[in-house]
C-alpha atoms as a PDB file:
ATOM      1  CA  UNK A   1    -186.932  70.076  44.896  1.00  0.00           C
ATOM      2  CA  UNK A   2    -186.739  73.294  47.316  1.00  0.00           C
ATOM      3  CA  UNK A   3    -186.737  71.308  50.243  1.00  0.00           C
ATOM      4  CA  UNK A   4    -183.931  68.603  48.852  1.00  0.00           C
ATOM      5  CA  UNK A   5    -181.665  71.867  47.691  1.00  0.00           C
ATOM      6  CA  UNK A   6    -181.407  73.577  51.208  1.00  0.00           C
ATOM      7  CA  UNK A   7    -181.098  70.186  52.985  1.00  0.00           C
ATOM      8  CA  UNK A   8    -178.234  70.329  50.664  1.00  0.00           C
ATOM      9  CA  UNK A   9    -176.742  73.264  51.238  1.00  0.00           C
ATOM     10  CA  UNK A  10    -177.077  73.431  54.987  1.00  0.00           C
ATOM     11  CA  UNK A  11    -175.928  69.631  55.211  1.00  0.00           C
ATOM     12  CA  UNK A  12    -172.338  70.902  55.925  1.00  0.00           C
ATOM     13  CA  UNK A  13    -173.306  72.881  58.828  1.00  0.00           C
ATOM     14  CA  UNK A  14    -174.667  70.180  60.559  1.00  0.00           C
ATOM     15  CA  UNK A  15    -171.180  67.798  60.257  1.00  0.00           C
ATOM     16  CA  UNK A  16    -168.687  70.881  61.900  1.00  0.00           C
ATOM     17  CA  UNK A  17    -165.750  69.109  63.238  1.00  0.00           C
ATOM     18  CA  UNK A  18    -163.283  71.026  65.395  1.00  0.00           C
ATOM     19  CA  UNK A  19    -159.722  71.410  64.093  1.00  0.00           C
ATOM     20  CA  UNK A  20    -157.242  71.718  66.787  1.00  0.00           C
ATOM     21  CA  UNK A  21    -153.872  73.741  64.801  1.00  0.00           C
ATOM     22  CA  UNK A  22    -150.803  72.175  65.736  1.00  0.00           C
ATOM     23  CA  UNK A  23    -148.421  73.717  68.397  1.00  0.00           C
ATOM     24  CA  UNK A  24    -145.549  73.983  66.482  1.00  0.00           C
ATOM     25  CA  UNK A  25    -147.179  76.085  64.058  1.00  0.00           C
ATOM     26  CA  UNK A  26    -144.581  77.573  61.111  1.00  0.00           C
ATOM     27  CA  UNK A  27    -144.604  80.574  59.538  1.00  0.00           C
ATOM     28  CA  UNK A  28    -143.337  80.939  55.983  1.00  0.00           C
ATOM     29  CA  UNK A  29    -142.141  83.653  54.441  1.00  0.00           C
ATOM     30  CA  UNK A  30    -142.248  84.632  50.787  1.00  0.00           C
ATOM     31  CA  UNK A  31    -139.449  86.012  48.185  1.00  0.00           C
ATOM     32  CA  UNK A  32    -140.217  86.990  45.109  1.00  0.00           C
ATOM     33  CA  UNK A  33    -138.338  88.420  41.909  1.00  0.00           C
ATOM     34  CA  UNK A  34    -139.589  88.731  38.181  1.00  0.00           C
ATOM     35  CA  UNK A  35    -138.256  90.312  34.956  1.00  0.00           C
ATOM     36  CA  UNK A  36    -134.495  90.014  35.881  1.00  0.00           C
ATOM     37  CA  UNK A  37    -133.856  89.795  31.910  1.00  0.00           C
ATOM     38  CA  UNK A  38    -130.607  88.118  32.251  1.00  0.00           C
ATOM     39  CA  UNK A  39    -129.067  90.636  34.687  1.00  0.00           C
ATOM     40  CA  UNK A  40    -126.760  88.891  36.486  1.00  0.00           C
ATOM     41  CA  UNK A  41    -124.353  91.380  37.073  1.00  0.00           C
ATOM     42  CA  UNK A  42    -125.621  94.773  38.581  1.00  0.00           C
ATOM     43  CA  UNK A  43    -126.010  98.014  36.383  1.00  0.00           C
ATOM     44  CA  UNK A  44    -126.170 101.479  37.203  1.00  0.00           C
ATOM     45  CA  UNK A  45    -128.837 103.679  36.399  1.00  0.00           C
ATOM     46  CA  UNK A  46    -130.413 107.027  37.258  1.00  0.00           C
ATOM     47  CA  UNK A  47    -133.128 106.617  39.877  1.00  0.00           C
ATOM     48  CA  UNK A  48    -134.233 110.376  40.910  1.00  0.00           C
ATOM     49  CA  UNK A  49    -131.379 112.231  39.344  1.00  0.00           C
ATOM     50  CA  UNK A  50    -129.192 110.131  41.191  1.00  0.00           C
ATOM     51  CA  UNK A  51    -127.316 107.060  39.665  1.00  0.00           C
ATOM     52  CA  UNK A  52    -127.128 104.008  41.544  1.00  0.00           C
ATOM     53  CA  UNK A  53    -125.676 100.391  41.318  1.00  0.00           C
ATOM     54  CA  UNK A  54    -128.985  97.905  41.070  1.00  0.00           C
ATOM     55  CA  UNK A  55    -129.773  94.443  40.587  1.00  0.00           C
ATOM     56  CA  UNK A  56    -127.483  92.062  40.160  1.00  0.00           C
ATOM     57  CA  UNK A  57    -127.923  88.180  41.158  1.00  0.00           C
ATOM     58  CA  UNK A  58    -125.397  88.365  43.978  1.00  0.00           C
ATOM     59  CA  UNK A  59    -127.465  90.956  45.698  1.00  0.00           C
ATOM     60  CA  UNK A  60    -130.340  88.634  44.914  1.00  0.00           C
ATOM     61  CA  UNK A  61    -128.229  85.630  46.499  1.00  0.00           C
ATOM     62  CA  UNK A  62    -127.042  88.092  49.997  1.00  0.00           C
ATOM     63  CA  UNK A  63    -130.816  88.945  50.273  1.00  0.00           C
ATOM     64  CA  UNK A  64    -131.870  85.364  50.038  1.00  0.00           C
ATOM     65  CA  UNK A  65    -128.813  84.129  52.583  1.00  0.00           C
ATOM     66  CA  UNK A  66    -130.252  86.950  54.942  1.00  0.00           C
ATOM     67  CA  UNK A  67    -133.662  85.973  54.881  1.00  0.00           C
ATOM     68  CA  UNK A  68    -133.343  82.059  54.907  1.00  0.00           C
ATOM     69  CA  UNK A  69    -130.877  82.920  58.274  1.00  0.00           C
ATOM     70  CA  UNK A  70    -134.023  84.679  59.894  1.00  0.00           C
ATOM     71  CA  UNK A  71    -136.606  82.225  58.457  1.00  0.00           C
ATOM     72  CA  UNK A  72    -135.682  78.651  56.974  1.00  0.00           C
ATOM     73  CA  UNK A  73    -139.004  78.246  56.100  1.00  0.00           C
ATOM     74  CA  UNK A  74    -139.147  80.628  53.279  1.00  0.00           C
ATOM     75  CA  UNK A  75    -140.066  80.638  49.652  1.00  0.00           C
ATOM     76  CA  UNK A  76    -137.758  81.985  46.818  1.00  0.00           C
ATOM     77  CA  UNK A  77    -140.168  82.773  43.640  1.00  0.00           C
ATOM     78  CA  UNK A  78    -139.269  84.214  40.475  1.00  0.00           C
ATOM     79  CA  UNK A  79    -142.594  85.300  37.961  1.00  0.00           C
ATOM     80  CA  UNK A  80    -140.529  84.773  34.650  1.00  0.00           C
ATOM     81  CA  UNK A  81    -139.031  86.621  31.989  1.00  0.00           C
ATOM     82  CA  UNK A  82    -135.644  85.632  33.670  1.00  0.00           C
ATOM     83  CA  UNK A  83    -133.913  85.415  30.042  1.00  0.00           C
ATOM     84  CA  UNK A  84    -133.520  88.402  26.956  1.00  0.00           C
ATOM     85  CA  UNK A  85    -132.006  91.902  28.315  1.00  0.00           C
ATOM     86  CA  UNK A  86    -128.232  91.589  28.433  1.00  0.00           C
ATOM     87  CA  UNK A  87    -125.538  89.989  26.233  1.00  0.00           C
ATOM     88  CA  UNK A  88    -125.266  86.870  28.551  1.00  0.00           C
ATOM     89  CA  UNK A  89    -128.583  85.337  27.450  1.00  0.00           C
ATOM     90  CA  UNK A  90    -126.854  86.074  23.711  1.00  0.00           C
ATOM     91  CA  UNK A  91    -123.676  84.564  24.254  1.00  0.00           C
ATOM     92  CA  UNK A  92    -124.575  81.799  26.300  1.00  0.00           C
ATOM     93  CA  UNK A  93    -128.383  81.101  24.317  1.00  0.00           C
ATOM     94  CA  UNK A  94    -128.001  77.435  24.519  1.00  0.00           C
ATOM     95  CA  UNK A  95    -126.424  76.745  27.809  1.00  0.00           C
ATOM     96  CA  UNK A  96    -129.710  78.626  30.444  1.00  0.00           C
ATOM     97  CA  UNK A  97    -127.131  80.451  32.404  1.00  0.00           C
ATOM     98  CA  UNK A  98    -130.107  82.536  33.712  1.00  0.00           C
ATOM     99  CA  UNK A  99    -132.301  79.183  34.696  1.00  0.00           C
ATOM    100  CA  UNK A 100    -129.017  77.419  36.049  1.00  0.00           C
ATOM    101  CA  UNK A 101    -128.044  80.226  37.620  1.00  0.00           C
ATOM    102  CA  UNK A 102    -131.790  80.601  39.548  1.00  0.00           C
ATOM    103  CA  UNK A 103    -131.052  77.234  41.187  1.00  0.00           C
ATOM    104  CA  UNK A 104    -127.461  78.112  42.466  1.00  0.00           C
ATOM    105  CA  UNK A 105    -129.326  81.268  44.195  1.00  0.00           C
ATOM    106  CA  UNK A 106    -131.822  78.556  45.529  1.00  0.00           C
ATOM    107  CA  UNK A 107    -134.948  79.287  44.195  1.00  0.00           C
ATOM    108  CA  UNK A 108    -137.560  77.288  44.833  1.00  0.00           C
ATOM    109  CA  UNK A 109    -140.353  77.824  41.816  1.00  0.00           C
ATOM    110  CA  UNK A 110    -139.671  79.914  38.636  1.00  0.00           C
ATOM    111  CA  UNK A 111    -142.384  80.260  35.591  1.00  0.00           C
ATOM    112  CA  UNK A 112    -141.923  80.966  31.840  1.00  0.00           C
ATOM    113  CA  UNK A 113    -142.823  84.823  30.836  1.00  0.00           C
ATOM    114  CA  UNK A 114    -142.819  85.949  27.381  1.00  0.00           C
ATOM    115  CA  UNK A 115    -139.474  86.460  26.976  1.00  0.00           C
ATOM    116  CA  UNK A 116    -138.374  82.936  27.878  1.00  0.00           C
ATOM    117  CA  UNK A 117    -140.473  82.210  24.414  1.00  0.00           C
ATOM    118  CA  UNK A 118    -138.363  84.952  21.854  1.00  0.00           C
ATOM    119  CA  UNK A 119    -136.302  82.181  20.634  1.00  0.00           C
ATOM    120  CA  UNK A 120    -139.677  80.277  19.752  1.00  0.00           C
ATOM    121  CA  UNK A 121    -140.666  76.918  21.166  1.00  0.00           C
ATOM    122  CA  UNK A 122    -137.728  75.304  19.641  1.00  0.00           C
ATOM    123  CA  UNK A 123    -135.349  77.470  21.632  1.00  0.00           C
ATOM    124  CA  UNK A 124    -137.029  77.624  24.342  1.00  0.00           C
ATOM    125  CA  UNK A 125    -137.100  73.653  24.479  1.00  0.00           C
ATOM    126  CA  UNK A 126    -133.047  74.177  23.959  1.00  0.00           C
ATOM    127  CA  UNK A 127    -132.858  76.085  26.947  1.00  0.00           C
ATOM    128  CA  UNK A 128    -134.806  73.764  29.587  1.00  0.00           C
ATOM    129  CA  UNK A 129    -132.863  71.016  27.839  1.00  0.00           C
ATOM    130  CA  UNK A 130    -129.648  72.077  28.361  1.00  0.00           C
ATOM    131  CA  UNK A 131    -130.387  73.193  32.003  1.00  0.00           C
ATOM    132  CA  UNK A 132    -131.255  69.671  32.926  1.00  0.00           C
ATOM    133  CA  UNK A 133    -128.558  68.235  31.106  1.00  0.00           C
ATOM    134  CA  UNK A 134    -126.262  70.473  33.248  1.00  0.00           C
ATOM    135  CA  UNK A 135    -126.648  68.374  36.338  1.00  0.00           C
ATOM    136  CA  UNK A 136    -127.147  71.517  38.335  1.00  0.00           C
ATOM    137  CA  UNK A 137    -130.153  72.107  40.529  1.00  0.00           C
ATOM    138  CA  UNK A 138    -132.840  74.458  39.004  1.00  0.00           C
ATOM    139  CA  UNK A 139    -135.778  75.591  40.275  1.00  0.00           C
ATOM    140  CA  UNK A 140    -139.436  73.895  39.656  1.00  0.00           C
ATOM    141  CA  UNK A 141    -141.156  75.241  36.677  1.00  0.00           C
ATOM    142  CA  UNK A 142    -145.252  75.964  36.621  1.00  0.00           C
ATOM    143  CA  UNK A 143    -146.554  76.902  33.743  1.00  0.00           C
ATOM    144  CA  UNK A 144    -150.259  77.809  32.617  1.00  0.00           C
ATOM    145  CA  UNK A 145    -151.801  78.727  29.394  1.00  0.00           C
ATOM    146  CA  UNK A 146    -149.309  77.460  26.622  1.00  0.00           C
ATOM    147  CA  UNK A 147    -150.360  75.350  24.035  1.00  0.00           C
ATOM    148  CA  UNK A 148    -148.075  72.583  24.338  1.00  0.00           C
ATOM    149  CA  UNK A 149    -150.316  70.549  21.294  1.00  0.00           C
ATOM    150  CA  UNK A 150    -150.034  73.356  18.616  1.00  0.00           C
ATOM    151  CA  UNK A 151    -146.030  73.533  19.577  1.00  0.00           C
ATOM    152  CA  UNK A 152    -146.015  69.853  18.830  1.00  0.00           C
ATOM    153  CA  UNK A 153    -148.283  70.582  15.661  1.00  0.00           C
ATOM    154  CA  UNK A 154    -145.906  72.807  14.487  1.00  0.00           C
ATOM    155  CA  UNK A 155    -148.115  75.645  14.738  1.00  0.00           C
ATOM    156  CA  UNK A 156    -146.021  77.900  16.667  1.00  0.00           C
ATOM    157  CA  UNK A 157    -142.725  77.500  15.944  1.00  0.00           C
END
């Protein structure tokens, strides 16, 4: 059995084929955002005794024209919680500005964080329905660790 393990284990080592990497190698660059809470406009706030304008998704959408001019080949993530924090995500609950508005900027990938989930399961099933039903371009969603069966179940409501 000793004998049949590191034959197994040292099998690889025996096969090495060489990879030649292509010559028109890309390099890809990465953008990434999270917790924008339905900021869409900037805000001011006191950063060091000093207050300053922040945020805001057309400083998001400069940034991203800037970087996509240096690099095409980049990636525009967004880690969730892109929804609850202003009075846009309560006056427009049932039309996803914030998700909508994520594929206008050009994001590529977003994911749900809590917050996407305050309205429950049903709303937030409202929300990713009505962004798809608007036509518009919106980013790729990955999501982990929800339990889609005990939504359906009714368990979580």
């Amino acid at each position: 059995m000793s004998l049949f393990l590191a034959t197994t284990l040292l099998m690889p080592f025996t096969q090495i084929t060489p990879l030649n990497a292509e010559s028109d190698a890309k390099e890809v660059d990465v953008m990434f955002t999270h917790d924008t809470h339905s900021h869409l406009d900037s805000f001011t706030t006191n950063i060091d005794g000093e207050f300053q304008e922040v945020g805001g998704f057309s400083r998001i959408k400069t940034l991203i024209n800037e970087q996509k001019k240096e690099n095409p080949n980049t990636l525009i993530l967004d880690g969730g919680d892109f929804s609850m924090g202003t009075l846009i995500q309560t006056v427009y609950e049932t039309q996803a500005a914030e998700l909508r508005m994520l594929g206008y900027l050009g994001y590529d990938v977003t994911t749900l964080g809590n917050h996407e989930f305050d309205y429950r399961s049903k709303g937030l099933a409202n929300m990713l329905k009505a962004a798809k039903a608007s036509g518009e371009t919106i980013p790729d969603l990955v999501v982990c660790n929800v339990d889609w069966a005990g939504m359906k179940k009714g368990w979580i409501e």
